[in-house]
C-alpha atoms as a PDB file:
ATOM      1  CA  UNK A   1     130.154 116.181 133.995  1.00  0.00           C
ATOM      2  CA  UNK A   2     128.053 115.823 131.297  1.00  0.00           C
ATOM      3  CA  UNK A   3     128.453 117.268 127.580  1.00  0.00           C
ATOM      4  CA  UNK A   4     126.589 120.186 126.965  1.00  0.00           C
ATOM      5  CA  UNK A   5     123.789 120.202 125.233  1.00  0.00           C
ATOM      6  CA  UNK A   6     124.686 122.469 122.231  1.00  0.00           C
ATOM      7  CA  UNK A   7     127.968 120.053 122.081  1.00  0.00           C
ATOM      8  CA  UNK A   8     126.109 118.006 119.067  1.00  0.00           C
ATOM      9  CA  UNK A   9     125.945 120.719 116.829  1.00  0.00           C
ATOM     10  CA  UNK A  10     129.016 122.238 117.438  1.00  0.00           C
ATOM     11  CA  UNK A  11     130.209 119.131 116.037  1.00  0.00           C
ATOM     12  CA  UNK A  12     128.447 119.864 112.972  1.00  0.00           C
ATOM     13  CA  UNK A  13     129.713 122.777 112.953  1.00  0.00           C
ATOM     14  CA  UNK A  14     132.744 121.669 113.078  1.00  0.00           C
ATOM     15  CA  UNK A  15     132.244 118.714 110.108  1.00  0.00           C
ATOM     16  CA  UNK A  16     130.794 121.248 107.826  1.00  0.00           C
ATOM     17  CA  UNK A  17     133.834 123.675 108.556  1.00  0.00           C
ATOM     18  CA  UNK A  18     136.018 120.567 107.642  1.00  0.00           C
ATOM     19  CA  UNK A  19     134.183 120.263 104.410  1.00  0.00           C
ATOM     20  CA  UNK A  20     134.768 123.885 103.456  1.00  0.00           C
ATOM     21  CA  UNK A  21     138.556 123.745 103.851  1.00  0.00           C
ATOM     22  CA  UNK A  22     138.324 120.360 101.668  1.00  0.00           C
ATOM     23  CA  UNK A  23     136.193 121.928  98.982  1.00  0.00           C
ATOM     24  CA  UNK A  24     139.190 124.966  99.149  1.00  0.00           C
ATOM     25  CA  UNK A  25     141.881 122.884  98.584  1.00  0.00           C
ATOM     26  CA  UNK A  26     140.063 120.893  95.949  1.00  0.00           C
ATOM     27  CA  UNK A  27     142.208 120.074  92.547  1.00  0.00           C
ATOM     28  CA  UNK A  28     139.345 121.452  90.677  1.00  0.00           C
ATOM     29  CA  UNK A  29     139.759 125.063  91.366  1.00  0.00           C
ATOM     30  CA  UNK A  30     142.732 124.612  89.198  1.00  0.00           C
ATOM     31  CA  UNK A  31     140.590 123.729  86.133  1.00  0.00           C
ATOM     32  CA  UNK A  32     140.135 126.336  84.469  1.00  0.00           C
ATOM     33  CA  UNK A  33     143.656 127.468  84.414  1.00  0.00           C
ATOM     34  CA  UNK A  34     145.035 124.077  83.121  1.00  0.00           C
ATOM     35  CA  UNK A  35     142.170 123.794  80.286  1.00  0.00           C
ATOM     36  CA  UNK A  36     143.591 125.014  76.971  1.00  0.00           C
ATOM     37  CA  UNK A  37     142.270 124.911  73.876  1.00  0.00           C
ATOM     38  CA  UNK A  38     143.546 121.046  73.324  1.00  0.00           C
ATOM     39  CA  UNK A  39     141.908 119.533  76.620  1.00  0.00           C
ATOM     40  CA  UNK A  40     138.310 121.199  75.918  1.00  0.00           C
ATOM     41  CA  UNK A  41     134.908 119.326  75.430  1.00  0.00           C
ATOM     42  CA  UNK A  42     131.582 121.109  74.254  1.00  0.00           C
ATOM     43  CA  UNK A  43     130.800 123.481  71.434  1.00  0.00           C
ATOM     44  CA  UNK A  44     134.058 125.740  71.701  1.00  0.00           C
ATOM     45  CA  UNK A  45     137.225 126.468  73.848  1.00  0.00           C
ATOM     46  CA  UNK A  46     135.523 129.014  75.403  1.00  0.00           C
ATOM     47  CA  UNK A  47     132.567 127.827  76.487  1.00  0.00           C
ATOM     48  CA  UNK A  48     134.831 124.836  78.562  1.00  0.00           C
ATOM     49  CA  UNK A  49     136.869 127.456  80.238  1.00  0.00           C
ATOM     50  CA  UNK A  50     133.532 129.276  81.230  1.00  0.00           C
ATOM     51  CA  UNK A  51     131.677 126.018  81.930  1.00  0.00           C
ATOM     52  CA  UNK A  52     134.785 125.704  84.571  1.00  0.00           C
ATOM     53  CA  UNK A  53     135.141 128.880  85.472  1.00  0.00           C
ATOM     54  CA  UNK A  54     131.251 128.917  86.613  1.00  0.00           C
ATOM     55  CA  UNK A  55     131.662 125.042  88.265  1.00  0.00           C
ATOM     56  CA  UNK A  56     134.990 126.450  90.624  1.00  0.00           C
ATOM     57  CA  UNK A  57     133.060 129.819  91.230  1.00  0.00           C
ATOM     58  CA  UNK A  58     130.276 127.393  92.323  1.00  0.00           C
ATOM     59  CA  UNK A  59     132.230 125.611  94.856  1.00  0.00           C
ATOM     60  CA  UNK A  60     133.940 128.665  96.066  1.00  0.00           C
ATOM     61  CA  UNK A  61     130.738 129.925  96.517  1.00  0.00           C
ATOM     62  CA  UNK A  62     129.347 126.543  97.919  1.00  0.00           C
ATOM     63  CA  UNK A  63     132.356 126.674 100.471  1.00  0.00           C
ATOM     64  CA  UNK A  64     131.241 129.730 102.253  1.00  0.00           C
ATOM     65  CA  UNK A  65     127.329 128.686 102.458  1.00  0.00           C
ATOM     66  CA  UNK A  66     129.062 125.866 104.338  1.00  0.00           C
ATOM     67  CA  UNK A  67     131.069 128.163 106.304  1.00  0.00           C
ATOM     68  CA  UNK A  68     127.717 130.158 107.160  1.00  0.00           C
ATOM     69  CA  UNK A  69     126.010 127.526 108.218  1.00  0.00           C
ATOM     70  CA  UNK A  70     128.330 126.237 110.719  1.00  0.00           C
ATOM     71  CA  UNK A  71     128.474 129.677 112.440  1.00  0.00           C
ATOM     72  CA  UNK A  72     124.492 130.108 112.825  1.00  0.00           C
ATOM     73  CA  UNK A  73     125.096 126.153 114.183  1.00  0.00           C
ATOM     74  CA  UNK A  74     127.668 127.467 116.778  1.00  0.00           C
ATOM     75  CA  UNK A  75     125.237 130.152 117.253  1.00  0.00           C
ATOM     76  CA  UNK A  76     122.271 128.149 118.019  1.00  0.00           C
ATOM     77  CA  UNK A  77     124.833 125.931 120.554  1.00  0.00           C
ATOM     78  CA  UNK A  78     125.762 129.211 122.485  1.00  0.00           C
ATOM     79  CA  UNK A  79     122.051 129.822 122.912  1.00  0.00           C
ATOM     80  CA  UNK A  80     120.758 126.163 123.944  1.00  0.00           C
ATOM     81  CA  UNK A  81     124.258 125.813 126.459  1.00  0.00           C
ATOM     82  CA  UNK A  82     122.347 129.370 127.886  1.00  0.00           C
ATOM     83  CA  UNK A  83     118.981 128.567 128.026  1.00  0.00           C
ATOM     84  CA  UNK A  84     120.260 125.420 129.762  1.00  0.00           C
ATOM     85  CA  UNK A  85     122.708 127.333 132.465  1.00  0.00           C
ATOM     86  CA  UNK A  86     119.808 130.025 133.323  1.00  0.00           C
ATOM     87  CA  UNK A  87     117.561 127.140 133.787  1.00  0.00           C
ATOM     88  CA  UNK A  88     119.593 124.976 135.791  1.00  0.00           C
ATOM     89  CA  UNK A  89     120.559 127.879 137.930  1.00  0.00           C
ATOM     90  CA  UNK A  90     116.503 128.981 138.824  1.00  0.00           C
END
């Protein structure tokens, strides 16, 4: 039997899902929490713990774009494999 055709980008879906749980369990989330005020670069303490702070709330952030993306993917494979079962069975 052959794959169906919205097979392709559930794949994708599932890659990008794969790169969300990577991005989660990235070290750098931890950043801001290990940065004192003797491992800081830039004009103050502060500012590197917000410069991190804003970088991991990025990725967290970035993580569930990802996320969103591969559900409208899976979404658009439930509607090809559809179109393609209601035309095959005219």
């Amino acid at each position: 039997m052959p794959p169906e055709p919205g097979e392709p980008l559930r794949a994708r879906a599932l890659a990008l899902r794969n790169l969300a749980a990577r991005l989660d369990r990235s070290g750098a989330h931890q950043l801001p929490g290990l940065a004192g005020v003797d491992t800081w670069l830039g004009p103050t303490p502060q500012r590197c713990h917000d410069d991190l702070q804003a970088l991991r709330l990025g990725m967290i952030r970035s993580a569930e774009d990802v996320r969103h993306a591969a559900v409208r993917l899976e979404a658009a494979a439930d509607e090809l494999d559809a179109m393609t079962a209601a035309t095959a069975s005219r």
